[in-house]
C-alpha atoms as a PDB file:
ATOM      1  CA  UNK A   1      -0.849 -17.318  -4.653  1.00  0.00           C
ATOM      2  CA  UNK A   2      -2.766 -19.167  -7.514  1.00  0.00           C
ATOM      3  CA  UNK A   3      -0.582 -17.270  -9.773  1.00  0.00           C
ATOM      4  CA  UNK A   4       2.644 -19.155  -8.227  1.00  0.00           C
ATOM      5  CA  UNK A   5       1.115 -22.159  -9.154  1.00  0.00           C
ATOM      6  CA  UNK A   6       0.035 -21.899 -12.751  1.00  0.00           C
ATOM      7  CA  UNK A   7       4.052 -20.109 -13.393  1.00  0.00           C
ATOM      8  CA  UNK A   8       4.963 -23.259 -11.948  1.00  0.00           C
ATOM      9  CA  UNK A   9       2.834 -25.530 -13.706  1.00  0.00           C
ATOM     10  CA  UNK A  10       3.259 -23.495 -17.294  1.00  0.00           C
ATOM     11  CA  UNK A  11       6.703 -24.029 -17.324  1.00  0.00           C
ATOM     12  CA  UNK A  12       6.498 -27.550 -16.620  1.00  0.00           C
ATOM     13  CA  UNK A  13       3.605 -28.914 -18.374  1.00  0.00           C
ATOM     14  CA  UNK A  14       3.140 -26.050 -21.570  1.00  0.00           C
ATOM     15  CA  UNK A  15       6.800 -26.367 -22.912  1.00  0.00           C
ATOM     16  CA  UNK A  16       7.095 -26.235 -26.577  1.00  0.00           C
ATOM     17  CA  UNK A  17      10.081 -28.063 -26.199  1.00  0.00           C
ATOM     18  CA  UNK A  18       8.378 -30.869 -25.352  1.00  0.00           C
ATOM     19  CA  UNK A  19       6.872 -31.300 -28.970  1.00  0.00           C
ATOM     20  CA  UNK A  20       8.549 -32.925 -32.137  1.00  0.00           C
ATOM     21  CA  UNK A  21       8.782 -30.243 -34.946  1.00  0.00           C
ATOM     22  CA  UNK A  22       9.359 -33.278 -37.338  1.00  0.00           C
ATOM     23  CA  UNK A  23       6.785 -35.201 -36.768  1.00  0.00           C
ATOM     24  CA  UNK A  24       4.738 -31.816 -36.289  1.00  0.00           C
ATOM     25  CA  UNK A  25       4.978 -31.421 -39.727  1.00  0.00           C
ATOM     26  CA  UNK A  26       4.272 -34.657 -41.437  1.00  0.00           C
ATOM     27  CA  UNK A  27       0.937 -34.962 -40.300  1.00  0.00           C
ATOM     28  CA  UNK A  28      -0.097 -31.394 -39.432  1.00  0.00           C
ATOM     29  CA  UNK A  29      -3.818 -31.672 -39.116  1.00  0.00           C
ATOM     30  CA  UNK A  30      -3.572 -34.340 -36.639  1.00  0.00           C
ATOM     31  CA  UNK A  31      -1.062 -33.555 -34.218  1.00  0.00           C
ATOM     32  CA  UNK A  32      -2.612 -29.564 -34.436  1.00  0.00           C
ATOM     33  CA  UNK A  33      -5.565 -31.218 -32.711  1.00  0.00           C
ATOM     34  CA  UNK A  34      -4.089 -33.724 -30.468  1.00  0.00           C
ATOM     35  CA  UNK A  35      -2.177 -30.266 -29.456  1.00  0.00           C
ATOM     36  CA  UNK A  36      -5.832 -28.409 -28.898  1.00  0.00           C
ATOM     37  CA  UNK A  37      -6.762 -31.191 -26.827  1.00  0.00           C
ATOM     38  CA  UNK A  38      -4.015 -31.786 -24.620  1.00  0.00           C
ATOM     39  CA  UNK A  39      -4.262 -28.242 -24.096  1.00  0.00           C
ATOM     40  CA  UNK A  40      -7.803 -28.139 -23.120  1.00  0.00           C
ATOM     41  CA  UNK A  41      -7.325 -31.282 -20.676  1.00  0.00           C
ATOM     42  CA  UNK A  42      -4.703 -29.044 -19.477  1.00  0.00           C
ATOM     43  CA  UNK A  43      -6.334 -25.813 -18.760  1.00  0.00           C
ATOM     44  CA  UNK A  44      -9.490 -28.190 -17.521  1.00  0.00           C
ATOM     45  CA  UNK A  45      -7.349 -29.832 -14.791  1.00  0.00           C
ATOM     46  CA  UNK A  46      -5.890 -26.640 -13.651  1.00  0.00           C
ATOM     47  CA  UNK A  47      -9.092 -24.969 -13.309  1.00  0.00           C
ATOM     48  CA  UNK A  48     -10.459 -28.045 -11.379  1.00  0.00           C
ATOM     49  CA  UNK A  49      -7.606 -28.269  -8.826  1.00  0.00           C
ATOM     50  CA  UNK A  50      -7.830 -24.276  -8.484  1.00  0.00           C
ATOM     51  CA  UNK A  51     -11.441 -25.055  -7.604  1.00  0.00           C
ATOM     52  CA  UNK A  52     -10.594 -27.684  -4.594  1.00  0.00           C
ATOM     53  CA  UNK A  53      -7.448 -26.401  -3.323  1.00  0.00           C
ATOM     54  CA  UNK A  54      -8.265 -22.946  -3.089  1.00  0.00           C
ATOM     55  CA  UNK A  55     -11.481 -22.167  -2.881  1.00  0.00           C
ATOM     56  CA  UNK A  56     -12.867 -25.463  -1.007  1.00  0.00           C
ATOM     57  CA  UNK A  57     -12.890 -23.342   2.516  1.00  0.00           C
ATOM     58  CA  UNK A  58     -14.341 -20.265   0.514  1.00  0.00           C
ATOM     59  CA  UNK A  59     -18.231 -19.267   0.704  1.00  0.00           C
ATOM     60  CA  UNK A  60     -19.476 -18.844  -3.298  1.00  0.00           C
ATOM     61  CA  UNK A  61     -21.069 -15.162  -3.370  1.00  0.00           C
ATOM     62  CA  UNK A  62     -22.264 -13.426  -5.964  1.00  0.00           C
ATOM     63  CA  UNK A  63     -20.460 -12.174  -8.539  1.00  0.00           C
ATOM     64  CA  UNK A  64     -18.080  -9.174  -7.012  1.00  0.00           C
ATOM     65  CA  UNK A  65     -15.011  -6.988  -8.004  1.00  0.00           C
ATOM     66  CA  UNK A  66     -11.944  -6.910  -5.849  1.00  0.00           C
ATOM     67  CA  UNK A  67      -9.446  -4.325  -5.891  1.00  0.00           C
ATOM     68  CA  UNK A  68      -6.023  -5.294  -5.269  1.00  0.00           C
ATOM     69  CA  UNK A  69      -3.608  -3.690  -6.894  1.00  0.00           C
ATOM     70  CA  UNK A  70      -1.851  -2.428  -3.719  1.00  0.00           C
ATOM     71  CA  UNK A  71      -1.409  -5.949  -2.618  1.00  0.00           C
ATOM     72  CA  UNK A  72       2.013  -7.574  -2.234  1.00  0.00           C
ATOM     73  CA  UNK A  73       3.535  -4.278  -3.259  1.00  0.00           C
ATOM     74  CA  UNK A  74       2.530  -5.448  -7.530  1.00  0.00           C
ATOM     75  CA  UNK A  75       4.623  -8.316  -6.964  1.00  0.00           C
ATOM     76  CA  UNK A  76       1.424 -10.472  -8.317  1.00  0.00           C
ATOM     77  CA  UNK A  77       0.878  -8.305 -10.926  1.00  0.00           C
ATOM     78  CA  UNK A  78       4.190  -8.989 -12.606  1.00  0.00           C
ATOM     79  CA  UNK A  79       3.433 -12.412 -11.731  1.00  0.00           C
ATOM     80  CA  UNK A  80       0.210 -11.957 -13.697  1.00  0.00           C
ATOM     81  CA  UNK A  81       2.164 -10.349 -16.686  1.00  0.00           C
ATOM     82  CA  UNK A  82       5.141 -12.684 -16.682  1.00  0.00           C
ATOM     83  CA  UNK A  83       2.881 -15.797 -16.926  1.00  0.00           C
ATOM     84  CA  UNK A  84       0.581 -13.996 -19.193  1.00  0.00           C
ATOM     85  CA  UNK A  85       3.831 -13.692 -21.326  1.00  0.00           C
ATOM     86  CA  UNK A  86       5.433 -16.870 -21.172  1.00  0.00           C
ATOM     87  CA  UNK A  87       1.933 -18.605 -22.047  1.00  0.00           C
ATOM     88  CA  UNK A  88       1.798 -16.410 -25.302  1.00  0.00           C
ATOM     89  CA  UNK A  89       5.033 -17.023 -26.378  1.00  0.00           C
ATOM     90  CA  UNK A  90       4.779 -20.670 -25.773  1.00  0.00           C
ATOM     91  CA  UNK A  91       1.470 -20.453 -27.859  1.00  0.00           C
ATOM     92  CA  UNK A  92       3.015 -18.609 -30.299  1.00  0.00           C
ATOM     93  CA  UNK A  93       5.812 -21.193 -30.705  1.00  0.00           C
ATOM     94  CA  UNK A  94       3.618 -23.634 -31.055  1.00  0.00           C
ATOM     95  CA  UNK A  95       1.226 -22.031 -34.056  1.00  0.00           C
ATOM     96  CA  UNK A  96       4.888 -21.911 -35.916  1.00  0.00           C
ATOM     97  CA  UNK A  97       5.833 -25.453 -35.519  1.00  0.00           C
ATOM     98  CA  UNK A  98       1.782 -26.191 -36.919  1.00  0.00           C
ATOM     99  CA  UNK A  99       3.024 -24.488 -40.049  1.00  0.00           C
ATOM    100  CA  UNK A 100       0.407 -21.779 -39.050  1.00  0.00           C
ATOM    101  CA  UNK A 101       1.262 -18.162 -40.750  1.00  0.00           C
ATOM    102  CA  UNK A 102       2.957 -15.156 -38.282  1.00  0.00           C
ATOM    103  CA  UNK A 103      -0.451 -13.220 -38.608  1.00  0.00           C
ATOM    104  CA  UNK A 104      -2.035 -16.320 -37.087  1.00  0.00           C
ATOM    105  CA  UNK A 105       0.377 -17.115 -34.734  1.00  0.00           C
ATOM    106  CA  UNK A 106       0.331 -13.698 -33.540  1.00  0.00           C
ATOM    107  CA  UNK A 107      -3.407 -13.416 -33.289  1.00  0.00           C
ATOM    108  CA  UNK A 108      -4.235 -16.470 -31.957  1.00  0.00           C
ATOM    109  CA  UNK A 109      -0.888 -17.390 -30.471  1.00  0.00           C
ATOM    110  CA  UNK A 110       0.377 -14.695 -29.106  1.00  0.00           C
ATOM    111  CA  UNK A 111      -3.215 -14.426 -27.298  1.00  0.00           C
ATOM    112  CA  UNK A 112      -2.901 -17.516 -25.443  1.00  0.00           C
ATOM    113  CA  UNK A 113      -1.828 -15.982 -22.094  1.00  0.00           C
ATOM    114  CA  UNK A 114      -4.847 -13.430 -22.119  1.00  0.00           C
ATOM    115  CA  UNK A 115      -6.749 -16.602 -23.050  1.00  0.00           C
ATOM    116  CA  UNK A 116      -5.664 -18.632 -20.460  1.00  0.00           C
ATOM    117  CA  UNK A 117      -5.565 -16.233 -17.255  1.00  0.00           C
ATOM    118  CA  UNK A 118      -9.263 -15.198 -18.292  1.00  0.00           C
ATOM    119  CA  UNK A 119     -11.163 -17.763 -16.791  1.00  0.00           C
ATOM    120  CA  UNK A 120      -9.218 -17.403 -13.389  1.00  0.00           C
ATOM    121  CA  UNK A 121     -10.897 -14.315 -12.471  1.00  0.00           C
ATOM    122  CA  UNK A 122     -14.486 -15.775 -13.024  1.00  0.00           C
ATOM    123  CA  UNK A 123     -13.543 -18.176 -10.745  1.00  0.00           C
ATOM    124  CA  UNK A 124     -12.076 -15.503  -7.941  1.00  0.00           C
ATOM    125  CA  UNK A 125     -15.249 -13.356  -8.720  1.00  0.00           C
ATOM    126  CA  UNK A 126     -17.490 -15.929  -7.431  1.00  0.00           C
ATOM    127  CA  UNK A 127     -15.621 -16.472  -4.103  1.00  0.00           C
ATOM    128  CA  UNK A 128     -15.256 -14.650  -0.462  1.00  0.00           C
ATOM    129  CA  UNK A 129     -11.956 -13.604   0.131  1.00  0.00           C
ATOM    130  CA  UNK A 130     -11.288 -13.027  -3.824  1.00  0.00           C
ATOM    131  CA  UNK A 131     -13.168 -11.630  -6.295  1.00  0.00           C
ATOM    132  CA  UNK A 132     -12.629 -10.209 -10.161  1.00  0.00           C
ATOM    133  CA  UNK A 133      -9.602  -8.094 -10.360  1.00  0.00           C
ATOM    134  CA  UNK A 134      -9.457  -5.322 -12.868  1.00  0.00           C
ATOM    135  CA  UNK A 135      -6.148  -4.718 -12.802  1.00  0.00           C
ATOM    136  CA  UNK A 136      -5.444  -8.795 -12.997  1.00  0.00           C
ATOM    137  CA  UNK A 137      -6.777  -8.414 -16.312  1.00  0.00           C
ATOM    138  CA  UNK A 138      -4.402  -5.631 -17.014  1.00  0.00           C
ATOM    139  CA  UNK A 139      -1.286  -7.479 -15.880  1.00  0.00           C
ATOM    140  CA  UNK A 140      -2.549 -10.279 -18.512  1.00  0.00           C
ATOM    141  CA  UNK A 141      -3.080  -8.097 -21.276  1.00  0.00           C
ATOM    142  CA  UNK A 142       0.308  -6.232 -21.216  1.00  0.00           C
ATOM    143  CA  UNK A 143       2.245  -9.853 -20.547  1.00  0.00           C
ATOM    144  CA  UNK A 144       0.632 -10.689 -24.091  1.00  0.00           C
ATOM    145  CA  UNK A 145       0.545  -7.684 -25.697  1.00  0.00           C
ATOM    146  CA  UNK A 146       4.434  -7.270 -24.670  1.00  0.00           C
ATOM    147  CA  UNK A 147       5.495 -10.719 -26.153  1.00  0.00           C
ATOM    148  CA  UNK A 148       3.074  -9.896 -29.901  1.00  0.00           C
ATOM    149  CA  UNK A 149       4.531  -6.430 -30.038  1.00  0.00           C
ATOM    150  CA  UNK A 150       8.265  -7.036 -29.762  1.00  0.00           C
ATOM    151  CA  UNK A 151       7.699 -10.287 -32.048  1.00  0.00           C
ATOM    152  CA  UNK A 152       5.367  -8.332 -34.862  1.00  0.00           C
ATOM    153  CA  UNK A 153       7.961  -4.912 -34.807  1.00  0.00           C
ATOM    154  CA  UNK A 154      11.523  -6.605 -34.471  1.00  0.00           C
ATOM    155  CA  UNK A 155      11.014  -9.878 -35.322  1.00  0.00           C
ATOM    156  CA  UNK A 156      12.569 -11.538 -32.014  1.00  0.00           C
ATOM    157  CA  UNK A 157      11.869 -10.839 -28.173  1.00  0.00           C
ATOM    158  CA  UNK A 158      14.437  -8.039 -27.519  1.00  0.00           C
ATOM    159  CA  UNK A 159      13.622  -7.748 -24.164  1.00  0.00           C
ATOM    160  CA  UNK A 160      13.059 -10.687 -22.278  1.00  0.00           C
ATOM    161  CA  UNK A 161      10.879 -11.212 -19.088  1.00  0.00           C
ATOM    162  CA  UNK A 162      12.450 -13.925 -16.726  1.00  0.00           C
ATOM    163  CA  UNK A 163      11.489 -14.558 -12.898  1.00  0.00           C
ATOM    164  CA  UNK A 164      13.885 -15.791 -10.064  1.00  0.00           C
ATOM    165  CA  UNK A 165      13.142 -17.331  -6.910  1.00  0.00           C
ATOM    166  CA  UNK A 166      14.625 -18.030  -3.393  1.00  0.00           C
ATOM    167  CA  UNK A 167      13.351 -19.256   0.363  1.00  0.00           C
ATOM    168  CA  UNK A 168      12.993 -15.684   2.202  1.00  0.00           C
ATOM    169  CA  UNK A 169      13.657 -15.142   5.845  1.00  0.00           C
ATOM    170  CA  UNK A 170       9.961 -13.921   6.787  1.00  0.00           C
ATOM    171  CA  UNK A 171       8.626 -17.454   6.628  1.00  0.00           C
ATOM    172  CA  UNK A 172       9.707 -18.863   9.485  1.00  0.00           C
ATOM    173  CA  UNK A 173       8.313 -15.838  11.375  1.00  0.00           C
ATOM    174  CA  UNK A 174       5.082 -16.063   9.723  1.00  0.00           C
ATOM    175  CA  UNK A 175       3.789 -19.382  11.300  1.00  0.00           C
ATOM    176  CA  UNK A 176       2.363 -21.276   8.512  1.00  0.00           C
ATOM    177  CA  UNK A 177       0.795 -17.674   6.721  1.00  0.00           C
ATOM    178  CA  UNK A 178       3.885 -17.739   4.270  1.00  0.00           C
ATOM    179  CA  UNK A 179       3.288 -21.409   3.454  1.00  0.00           C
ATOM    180  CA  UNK A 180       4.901 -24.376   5.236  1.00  0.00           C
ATOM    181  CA  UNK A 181       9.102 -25.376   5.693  1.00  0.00           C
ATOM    182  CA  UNK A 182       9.606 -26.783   2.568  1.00  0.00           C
ATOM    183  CA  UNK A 183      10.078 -25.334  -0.866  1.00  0.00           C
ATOM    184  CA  UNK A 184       7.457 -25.727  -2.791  1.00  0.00           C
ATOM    185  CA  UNK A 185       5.017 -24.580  -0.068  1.00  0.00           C
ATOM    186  CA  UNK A 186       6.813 -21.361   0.120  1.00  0.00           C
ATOM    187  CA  UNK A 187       7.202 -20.966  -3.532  1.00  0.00           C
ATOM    188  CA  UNK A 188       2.729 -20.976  -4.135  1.00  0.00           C
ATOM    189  CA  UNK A 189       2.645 -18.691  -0.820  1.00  0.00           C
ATOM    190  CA  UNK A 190       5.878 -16.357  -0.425  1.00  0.00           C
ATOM    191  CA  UNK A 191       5.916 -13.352  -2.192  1.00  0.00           C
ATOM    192  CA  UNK A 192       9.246 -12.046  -0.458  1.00  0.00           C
ATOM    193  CA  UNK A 193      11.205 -14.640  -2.496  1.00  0.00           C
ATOM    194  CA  UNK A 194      10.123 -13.642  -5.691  1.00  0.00           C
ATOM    195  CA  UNK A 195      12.354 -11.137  -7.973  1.00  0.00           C
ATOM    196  CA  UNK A 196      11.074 -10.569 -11.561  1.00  0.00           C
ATOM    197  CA  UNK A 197      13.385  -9.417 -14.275  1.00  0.00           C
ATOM    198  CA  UNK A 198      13.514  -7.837 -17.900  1.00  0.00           C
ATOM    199  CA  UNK A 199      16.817  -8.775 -19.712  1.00  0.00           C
ATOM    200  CA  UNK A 200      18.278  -7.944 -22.639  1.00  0.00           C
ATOM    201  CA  UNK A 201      21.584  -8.237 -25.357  1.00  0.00           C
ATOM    202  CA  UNK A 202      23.528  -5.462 -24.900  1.00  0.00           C
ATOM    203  CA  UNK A 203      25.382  -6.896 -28.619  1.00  0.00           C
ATOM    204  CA  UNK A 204      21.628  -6.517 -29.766  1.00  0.00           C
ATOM    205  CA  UNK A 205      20.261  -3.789 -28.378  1.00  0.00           C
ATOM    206  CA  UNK A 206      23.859  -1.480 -28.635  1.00  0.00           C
ATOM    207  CA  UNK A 207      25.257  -3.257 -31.271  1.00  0.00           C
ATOM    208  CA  UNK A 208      28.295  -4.365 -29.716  1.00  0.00           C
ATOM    209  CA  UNK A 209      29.828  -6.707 -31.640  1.00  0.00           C
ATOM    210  CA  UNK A 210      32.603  -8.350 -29.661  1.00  0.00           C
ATOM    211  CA  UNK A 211      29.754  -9.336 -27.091  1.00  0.00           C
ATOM    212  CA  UNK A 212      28.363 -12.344 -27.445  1.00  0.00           C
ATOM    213  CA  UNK A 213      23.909 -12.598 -27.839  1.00  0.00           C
ATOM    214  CA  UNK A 214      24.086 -14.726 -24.984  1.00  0.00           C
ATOM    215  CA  UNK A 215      25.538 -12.278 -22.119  1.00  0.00           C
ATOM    216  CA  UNK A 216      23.119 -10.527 -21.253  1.00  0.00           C
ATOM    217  CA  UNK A 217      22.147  -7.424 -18.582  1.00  0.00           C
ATOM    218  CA  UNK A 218      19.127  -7.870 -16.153  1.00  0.00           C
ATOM    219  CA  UNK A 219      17.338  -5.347 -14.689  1.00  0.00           C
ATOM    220  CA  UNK A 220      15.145  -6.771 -11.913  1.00  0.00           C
ATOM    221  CA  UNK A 221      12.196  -5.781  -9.132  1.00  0.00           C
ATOM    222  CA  UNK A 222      11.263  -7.417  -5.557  1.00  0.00           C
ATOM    223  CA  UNK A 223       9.806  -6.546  -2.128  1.00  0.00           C
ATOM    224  CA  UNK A 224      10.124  -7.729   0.765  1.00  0.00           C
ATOM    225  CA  UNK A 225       9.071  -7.591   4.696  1.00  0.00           C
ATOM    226  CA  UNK A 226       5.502  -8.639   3.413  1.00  0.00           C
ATOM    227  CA  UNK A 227       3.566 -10.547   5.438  1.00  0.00           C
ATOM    228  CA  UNK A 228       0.188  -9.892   4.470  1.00  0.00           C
ATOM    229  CA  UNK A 229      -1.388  -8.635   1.132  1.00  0.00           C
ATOM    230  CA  UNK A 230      -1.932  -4.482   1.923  1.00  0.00           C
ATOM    231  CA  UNK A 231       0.017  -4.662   5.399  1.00  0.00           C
ATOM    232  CA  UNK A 232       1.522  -7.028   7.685  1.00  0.00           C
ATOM    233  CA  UNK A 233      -0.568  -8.772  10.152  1.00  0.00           C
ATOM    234  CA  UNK A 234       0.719  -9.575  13.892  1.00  0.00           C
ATOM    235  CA  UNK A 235      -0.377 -13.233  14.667  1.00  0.00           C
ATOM    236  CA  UNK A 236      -1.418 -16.419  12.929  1.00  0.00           C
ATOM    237  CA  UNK A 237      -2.069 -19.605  14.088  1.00  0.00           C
ATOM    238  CA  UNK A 238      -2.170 -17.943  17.285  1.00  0.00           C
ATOM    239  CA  UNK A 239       0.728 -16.542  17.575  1.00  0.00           C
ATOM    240  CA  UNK A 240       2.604 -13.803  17.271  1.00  0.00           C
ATOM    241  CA  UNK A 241       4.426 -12.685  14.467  1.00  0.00           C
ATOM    242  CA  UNK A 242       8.086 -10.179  14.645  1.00  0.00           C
ATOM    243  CA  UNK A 243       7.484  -6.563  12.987  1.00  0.00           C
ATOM    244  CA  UNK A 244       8.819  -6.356   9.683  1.00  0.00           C
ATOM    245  CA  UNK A 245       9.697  -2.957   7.308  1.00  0.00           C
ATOM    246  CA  UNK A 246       7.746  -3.492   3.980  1.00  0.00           C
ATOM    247  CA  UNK A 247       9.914  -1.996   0.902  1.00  0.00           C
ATOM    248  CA  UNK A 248      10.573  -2.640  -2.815  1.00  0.00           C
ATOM    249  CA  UNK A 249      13.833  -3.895  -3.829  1.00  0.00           C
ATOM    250  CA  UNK A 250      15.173  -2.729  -7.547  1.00  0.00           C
ATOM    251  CA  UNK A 251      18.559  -4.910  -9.621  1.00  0.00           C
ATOM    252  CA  UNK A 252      20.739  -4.811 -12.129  1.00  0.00           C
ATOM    253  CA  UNK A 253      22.477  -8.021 -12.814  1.00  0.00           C
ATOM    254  CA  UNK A 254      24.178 -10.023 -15.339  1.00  0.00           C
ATOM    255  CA  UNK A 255      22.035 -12.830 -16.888  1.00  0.00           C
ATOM    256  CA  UNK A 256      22.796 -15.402 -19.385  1.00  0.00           C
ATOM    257  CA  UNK A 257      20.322 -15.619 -22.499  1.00  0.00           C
ATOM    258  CA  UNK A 258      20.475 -20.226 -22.842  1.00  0.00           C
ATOM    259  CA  UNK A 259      18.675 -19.957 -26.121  1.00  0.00           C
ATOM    260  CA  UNK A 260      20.921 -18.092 -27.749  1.00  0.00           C
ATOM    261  CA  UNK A 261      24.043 -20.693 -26.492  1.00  0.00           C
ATOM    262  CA  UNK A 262      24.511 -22.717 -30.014  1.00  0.00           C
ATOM    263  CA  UNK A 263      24.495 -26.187 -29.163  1.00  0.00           C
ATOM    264  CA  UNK A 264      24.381 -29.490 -31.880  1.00  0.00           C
ATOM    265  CA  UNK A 265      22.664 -31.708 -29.027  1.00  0.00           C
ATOM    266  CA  UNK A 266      18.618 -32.022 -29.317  1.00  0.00           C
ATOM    267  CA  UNK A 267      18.037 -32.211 -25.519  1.00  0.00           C
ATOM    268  CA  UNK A 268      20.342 -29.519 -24.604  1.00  0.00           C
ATOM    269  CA  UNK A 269      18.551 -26.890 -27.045  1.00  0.00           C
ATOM    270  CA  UNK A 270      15.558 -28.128 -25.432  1.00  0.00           C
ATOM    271  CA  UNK A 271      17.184 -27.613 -21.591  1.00  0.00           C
ATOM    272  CA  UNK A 272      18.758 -24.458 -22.980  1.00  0.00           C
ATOM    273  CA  UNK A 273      15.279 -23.130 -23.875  1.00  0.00           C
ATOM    274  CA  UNK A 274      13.733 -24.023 -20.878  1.00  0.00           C
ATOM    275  CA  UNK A 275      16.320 -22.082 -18.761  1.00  0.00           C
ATOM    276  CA  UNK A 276      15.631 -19.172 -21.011  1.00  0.00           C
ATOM    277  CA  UNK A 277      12.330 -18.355 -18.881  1.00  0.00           C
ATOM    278  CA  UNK A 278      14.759 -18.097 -15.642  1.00  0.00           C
ATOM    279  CA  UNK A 279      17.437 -16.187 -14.050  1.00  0.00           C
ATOM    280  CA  UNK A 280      20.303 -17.611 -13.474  1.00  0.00           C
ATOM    281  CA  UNK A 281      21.639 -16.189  -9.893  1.00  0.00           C
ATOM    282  CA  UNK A 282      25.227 -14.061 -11.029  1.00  0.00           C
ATOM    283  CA  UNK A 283      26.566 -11.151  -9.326  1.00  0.00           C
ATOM    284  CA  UNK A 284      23.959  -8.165  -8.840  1.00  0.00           C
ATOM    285  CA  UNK A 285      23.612  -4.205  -7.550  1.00  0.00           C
ATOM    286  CA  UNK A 286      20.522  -3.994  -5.315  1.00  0.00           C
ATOM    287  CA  UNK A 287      19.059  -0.916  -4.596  1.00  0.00           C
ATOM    288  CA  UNK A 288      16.684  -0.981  -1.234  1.00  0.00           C
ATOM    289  CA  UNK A 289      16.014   1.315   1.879  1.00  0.00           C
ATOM    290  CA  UNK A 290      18.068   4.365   0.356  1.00  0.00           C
ATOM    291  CA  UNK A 291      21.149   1.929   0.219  1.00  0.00           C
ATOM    292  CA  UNK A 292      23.050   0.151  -2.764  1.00  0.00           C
ATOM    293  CA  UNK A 293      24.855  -3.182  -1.908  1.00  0.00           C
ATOM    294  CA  UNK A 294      26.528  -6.026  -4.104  1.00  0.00           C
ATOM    295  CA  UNK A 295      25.533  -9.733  -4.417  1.00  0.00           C
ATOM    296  CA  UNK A 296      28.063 -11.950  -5.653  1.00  0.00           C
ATOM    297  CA  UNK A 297      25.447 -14.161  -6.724  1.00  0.00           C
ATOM    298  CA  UNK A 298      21.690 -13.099  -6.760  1.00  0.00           C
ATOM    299  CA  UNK A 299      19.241 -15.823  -6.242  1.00  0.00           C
END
């Protein structure tokens, strides 16, 4: 659930975008460390409002492992990995405009989602009901080793990770355990609605020609019928809750690569790279429960 926040919260808050490569570069030195501090107030304020929202009903134990890489059927671990990702390649980005050198940017960079997710575990590892996930730590590494391999071998990200999300049907059955009737409540505590996708350029990858960069295929990965992290529990709140068939839900889908869309307009190549993190809902094959059926548009 804390990783539905800080997906949220990197793609608002650590956008490249929202930087000035011209005035980046006339005074280098100065705006590299108004960057490193922003940053740390950043990460500091995240950490502190993961501390009182989520852990202010938890006991503090001693330090512990937790095991959950069953949970929510992985859907948290490519949670893990797509954040890890995004946060590297927005580091990465950011090294560039600093006039930094692609070794550096790489290294220290391209690390920044490893960096970042780090500390979160220390914090889980001190609390009941949590605790330091191994495989967390995984996720995190492969989101940031994905984005500095694919940038140090071809140059580009070939293949990009992008995440989609929509209100699922399982929260109004869950009575308050799948977070509350509104959107943004179900988005930090609804797994079901999440659906994380890998696309790529068929004209790039294929090298076909006569289709543009920016038409792209999608293949994606979901679950749903989960409500509760191994299995589904049958009341909360104190009341019941319907039975519900876990199972994993695979896509293919057309997607639209934004930052490849030329554009002479300064805030749409900022909009269009924004959207380039995201999905954009177009017709889709599903493949769940043995079947295969069509979606006009996928959210």
């Amino acid at each position: 659930m804390k990783k539905k926040f800080l997906i949220f919260f990197s793609i608002i808050l650590i956008n490249h975008n929202l930087f000035s490569v011209d005035s980046i570069k006339n005074n280098v030195d100065k705006n590299f460390y108004k960057f490193l501090l922003v940053e740390g107030a950043t990460l500091t304020g995240a950490m502190s409002y993961l501390k009182y929202e989520w852990y202010s009903d938890k006991k503090r134990v001693p330090f512990h492992f937790y095991n959950d890489f069953k949970g929510w059927n992985q859907i948290d671990k490519f949670g893990h990995f797509y954040a890890s990702y995004l946060e590297s390649n927005v580091g990465y980005s950011l090294m560039k405009k600093f006039n930094f050198s692609e070794k550096q940017s790489l290294i220290f960079g391209g690390s920044q989602g490893f960096i970042l997710e780090t500390p979160i575990e220390f914090f889980d590892a001190y609390y009941e009901g949590w605790g330091f996930s191994m495989t967390d730590m995984v996720a995190n590494a492969l989101g940031s080793s994905f984005f500095i391999i694919q940038q140090r071998i071809f140059g580009e990200q070939l293949l990009r990770p992008k995440l989609s999300f929509s209100r699922s049907i399982y929260s109004k059955d869950a009575n308050g355990y799948l977070g509350k009737n509104n959107f943004l409540s179900q988005f930090i505590y609804d797994y079901n609605g999440y659906t994380y996708w890998f696309s790529f350029s068929p004209s790039k990858i294929f090298k076909i020609k006569k289709i543009p960069e920016w038409i792209n295929l999608s293949f994606g990965y979901g679950a749903n019928g989960m409500i509760g992290e191994f299995s589904n529990i049958s009341t909360y709140n104190g009341k019941n809750i319907p039975y519900h068939e876990r199972y994993r839900q695979y896509y293919l889908s057309l997607d639209i690569d934004f930052s490849k869309i030329k554009s002479k307009s300064k805030v749409l190549k900022k909009i269009f790279n924004a959207l380039s993190y995201i999905k954009i809902p177009l017709p889709t094959i599903e493949i769940s429960n043995k079947k295969i059926r069509g979606h006009y548009f996928y959210f």
